[in-house]
N, C-alpha and C. Protein backbone atom coordinates (compact mmCIF):
# COMPACT_ATOMS: atom_id res chain seq x y z
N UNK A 1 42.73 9.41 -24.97
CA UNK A 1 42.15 8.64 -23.88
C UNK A 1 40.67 8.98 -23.75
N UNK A 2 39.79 8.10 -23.30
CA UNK A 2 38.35 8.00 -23.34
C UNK A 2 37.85 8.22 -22.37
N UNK A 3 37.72 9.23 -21.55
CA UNK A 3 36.96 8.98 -19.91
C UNK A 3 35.70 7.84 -19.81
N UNK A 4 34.39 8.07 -20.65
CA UNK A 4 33.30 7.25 -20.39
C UNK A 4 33.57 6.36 -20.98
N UNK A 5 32.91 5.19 -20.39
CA UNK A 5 32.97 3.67 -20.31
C UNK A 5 34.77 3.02 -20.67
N UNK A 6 35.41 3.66 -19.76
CA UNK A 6 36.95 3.53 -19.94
C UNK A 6 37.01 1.86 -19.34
N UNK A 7 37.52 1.36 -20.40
CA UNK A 7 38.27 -0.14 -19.96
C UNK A 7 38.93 -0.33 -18.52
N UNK A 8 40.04 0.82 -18.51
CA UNK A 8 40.77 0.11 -17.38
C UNK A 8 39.92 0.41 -15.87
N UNK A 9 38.83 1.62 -16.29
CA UNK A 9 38.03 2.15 -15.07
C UNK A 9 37.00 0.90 -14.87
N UNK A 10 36.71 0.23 -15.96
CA UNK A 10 35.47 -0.55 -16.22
C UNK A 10 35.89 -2.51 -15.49
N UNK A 11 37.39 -2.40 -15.36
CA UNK A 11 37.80 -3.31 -14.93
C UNK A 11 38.50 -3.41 -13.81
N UNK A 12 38.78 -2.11 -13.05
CA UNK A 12 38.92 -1.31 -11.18
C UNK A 12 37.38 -1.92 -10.82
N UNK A 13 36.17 -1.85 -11.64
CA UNK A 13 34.78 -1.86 -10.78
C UNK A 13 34.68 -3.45 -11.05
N UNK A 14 34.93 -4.06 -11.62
CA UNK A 14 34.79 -5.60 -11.83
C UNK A 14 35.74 -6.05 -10.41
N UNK A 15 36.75 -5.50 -10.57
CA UNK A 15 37.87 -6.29 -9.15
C UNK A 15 36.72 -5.59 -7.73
N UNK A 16 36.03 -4.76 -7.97
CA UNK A 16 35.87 -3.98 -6.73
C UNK A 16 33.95 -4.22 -6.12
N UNK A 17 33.27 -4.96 -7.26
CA UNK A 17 32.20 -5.68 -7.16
C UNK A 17 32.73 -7.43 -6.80
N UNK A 18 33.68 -7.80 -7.09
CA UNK A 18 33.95 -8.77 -6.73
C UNK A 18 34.94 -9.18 -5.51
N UNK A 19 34.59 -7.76 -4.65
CA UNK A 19 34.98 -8.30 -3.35
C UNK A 19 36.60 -7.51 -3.31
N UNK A 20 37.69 -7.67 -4.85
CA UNK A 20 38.79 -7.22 -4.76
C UNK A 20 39.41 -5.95 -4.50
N UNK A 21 39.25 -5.04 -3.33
CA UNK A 21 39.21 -4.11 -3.33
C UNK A 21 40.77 -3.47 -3.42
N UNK A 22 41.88 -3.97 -2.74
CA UNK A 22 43.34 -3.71 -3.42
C UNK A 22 42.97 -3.65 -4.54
N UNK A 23 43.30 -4.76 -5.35
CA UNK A 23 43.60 -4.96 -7.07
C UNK A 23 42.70 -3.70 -7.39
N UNK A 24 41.18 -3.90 -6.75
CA UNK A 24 40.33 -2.34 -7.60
C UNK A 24 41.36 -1.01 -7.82
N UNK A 25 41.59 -1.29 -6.43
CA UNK A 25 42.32 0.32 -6.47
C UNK A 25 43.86 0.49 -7.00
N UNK A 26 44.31 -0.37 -7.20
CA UNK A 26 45.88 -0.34 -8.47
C UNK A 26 45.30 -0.24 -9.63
N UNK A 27 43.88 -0.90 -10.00
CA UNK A 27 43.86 -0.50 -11.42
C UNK A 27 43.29 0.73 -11.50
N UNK A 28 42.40 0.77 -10.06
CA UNK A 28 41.59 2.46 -10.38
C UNK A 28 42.86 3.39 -10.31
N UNK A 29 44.48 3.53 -10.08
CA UNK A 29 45.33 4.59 -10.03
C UNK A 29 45.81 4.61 -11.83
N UNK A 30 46.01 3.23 -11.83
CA UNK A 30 46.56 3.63 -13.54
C UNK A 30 45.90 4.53 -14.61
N UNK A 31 43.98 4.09 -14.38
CA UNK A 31 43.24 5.30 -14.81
C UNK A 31 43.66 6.53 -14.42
N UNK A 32 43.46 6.67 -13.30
CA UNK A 32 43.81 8.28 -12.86
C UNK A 32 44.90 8.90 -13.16
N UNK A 33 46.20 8.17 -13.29
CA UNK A 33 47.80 8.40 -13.64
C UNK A 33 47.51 8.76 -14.96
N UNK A 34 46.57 7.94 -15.62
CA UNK A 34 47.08 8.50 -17.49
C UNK A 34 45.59 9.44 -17.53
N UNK A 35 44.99 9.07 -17.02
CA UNK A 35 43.85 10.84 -17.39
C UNK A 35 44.81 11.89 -16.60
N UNK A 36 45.54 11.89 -15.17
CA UNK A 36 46.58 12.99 -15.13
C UNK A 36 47.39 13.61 -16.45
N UNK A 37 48.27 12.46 -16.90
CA UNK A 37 49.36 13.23 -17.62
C UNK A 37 48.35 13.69 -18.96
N UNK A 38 47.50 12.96 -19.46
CA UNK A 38 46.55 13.00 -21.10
C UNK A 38 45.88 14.43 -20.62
N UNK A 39 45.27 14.87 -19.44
CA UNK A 39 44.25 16.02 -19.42
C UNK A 39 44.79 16.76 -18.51
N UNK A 40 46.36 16.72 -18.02
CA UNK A 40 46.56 17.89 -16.90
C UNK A 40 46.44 19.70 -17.22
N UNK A 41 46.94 19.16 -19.36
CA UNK A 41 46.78 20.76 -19.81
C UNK A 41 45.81 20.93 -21.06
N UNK A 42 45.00 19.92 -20.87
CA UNK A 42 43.77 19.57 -22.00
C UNK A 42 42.23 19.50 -21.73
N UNK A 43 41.32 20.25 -22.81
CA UNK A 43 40.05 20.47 -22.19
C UNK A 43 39.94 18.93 -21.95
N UNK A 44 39.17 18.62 -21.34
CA UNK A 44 38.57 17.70 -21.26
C UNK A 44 36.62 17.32 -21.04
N UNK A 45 36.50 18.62 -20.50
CA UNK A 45 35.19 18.17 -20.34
C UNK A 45 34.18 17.99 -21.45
N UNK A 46 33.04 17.12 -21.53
CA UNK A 46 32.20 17.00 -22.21
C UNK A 46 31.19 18.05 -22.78
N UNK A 47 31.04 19.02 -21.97
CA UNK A 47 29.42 19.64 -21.71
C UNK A 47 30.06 20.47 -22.98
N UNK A 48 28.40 20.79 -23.36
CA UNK A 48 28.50 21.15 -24.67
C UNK A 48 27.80 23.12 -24.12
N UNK A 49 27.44 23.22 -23.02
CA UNK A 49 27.44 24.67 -22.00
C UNK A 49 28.35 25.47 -22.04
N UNK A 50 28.64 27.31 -22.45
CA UNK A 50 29.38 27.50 -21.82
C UNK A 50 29.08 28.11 -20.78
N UNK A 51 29.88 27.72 -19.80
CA UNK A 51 30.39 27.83 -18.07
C UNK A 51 31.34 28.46 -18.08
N UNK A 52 31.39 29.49 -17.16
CA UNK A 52 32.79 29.26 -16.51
C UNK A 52 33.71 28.66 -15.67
N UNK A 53 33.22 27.65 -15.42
CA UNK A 53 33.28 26.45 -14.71
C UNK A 53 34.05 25.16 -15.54
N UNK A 54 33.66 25.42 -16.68
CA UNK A 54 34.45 24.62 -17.92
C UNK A 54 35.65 23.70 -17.18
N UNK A 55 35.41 22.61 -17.64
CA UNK A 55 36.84 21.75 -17.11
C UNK A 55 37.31 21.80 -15.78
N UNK A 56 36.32 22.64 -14.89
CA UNK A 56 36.62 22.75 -13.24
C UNK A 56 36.07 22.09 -12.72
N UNK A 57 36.20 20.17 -12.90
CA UNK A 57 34.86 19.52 -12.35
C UNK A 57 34.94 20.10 -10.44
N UNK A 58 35.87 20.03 -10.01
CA UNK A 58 35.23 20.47 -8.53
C UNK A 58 34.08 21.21 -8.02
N UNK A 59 34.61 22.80 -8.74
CA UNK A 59 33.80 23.82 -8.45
C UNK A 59 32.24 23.19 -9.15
N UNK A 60 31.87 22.75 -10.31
CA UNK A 60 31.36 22.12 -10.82
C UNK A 60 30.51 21.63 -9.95
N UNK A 61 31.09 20.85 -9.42
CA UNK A 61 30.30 19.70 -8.42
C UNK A 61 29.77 19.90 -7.27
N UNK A 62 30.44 21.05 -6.91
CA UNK A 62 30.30 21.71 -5.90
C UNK A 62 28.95 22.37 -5.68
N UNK A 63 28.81 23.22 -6.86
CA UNK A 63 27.97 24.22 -7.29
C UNK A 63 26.49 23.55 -7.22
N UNK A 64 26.33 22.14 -8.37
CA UNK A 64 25.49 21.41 -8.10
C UNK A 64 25.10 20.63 -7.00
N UNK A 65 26.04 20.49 -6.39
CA UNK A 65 25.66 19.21 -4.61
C UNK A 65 24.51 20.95 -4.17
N UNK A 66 25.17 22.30 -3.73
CA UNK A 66 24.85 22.92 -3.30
C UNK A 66 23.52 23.69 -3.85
N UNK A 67 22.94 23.94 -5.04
CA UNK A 67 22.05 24.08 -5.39
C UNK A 67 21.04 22.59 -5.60
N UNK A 68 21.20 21.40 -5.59
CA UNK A 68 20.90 20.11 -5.20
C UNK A 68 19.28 20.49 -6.52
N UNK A 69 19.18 21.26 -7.27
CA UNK A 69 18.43 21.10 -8.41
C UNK A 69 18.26 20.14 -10.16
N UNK A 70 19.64 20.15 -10.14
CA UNK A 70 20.12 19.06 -11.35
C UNK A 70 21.50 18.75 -11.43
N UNK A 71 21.84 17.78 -12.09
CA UNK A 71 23.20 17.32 -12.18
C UNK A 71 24.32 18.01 -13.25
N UNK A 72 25.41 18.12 -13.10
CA UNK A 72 26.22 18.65 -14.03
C UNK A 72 26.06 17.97 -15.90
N UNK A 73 25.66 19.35 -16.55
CA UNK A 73 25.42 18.92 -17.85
C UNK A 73 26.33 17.66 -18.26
N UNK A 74 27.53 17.28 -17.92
CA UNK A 74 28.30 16.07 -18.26
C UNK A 74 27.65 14.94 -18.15
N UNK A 75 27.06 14.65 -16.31
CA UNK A 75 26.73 13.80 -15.97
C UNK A 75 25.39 13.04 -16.88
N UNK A 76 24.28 14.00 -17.48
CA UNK A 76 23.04 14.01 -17.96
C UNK A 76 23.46 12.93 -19.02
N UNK A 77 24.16 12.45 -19.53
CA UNK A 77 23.99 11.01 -20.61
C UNK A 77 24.38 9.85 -19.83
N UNK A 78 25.28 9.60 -18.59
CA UNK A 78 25.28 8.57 -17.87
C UNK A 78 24.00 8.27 -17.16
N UNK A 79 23.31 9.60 -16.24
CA UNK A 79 22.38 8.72 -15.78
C UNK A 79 21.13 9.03 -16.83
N UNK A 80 21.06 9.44 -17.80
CA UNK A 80 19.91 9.15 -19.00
C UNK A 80 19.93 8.07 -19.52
N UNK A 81 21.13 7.46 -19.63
CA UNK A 81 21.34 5.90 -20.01
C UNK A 81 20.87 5.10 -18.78
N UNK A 82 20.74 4.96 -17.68
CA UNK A 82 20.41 4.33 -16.87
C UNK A 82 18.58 4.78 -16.33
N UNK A 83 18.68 5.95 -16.57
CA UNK A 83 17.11 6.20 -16.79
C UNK A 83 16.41 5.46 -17.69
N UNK A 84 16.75 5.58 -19.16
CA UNK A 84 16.37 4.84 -20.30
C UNK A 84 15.57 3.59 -19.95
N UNK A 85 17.02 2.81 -19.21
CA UNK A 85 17.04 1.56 -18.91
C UNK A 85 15.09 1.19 -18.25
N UNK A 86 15.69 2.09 -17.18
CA UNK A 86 14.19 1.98 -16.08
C UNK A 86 12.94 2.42 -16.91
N UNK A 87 12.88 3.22 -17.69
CA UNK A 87 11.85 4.06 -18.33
C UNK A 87 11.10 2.79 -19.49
N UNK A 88 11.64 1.34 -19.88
CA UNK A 88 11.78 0.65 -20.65
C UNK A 88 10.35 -0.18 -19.89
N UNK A 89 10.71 -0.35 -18.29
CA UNK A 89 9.20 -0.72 -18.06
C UNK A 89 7.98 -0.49 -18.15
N UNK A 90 7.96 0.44 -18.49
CA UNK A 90 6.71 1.29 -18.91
C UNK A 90 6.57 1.84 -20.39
N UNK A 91 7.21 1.19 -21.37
CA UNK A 91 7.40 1.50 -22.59
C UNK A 91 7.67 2.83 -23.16
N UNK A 92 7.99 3.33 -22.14
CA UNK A 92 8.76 4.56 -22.37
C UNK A 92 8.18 5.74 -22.20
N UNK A 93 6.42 5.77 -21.59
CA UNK A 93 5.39 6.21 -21.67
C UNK A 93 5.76 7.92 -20.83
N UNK A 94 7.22 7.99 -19.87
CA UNK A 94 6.80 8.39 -19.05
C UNK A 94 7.56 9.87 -20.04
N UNK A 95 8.06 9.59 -21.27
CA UNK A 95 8.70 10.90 -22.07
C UNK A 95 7.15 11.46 -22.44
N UNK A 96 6.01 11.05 -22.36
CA UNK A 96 4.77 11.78 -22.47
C UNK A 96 4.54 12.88 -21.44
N UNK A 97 4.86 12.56 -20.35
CA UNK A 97 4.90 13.44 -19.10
C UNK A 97 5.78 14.58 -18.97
N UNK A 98 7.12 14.38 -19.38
CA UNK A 98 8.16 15.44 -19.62
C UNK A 98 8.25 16.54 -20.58
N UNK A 99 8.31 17.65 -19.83
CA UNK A 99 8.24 19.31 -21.08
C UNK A 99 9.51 19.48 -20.56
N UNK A 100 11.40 19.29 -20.93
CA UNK A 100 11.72 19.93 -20.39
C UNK A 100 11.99 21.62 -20.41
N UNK A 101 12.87 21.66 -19.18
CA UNK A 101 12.63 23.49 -19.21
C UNK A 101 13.33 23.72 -21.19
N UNK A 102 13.19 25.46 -21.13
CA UNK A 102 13.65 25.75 -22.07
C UNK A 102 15.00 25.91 -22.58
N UNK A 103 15.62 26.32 -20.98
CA UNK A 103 17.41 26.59 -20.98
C UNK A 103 17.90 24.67 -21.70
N UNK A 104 17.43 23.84 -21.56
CA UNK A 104 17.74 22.52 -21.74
C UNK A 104 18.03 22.75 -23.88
N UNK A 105 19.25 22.11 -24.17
CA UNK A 105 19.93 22.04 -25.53
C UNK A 105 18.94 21.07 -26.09
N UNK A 106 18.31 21.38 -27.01
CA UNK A 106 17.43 20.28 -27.74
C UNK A 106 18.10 20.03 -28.97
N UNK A 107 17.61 18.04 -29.51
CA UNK A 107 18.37 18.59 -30.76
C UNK A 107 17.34 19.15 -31.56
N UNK A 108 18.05 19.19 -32.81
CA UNK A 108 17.28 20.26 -33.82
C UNK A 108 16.91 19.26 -35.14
């Protein structure tokens, strides 16, 4: 099973932009029902970090709302894809401006 850009998640937000908010949420449970049984005893998380936090999105989330400095290494390719997007008006000029820190995984 695929967490990002999941079909049946991708079609809960179609019923749920279009006003259908029941139907959203029967299809948003079937997602959740089969990422239950597929990841109840399976890594699942993305981040390529080790944490000890690993696969604990709560504490996870937690940690970050409360230090309110950056987002959970997972999150960093959803909204980089949507950054991208915005960064496109300006021809992309604004990766001239950015050093990131050093702790940040570069590729090689």
């Amino acid at each position: 099973m695929m967490i990002e850009e999941n079909p049946i998640e991708k079609q809960a937000m179609k019923a749920f932009h279009a006003g259908r908010r029941e139907e959203g949420l029967e299809i948003q449970e079937k997602f959740v029902s089969r990422f239950r049984l597929e990841y109840g005893e399976k890594d699942h998380c993305p981040c390529k970090k080790a944490c000890r936090y690993h696969g604990n999105c709560k504490e996870c989330v937690a940690i970050h709302r409360a230090h309110g400095e950056h987002v959970p290494n997972c999150m960093r390719p959803l909204i980089n894809k949507k950054l991208k997007i915005l960064s496109e008006l300006t021809e992309h000029t604004l990766a001239y401006e950015i050093e990131p820190p050093k702790e940040i995984l570069r590729k090689k």
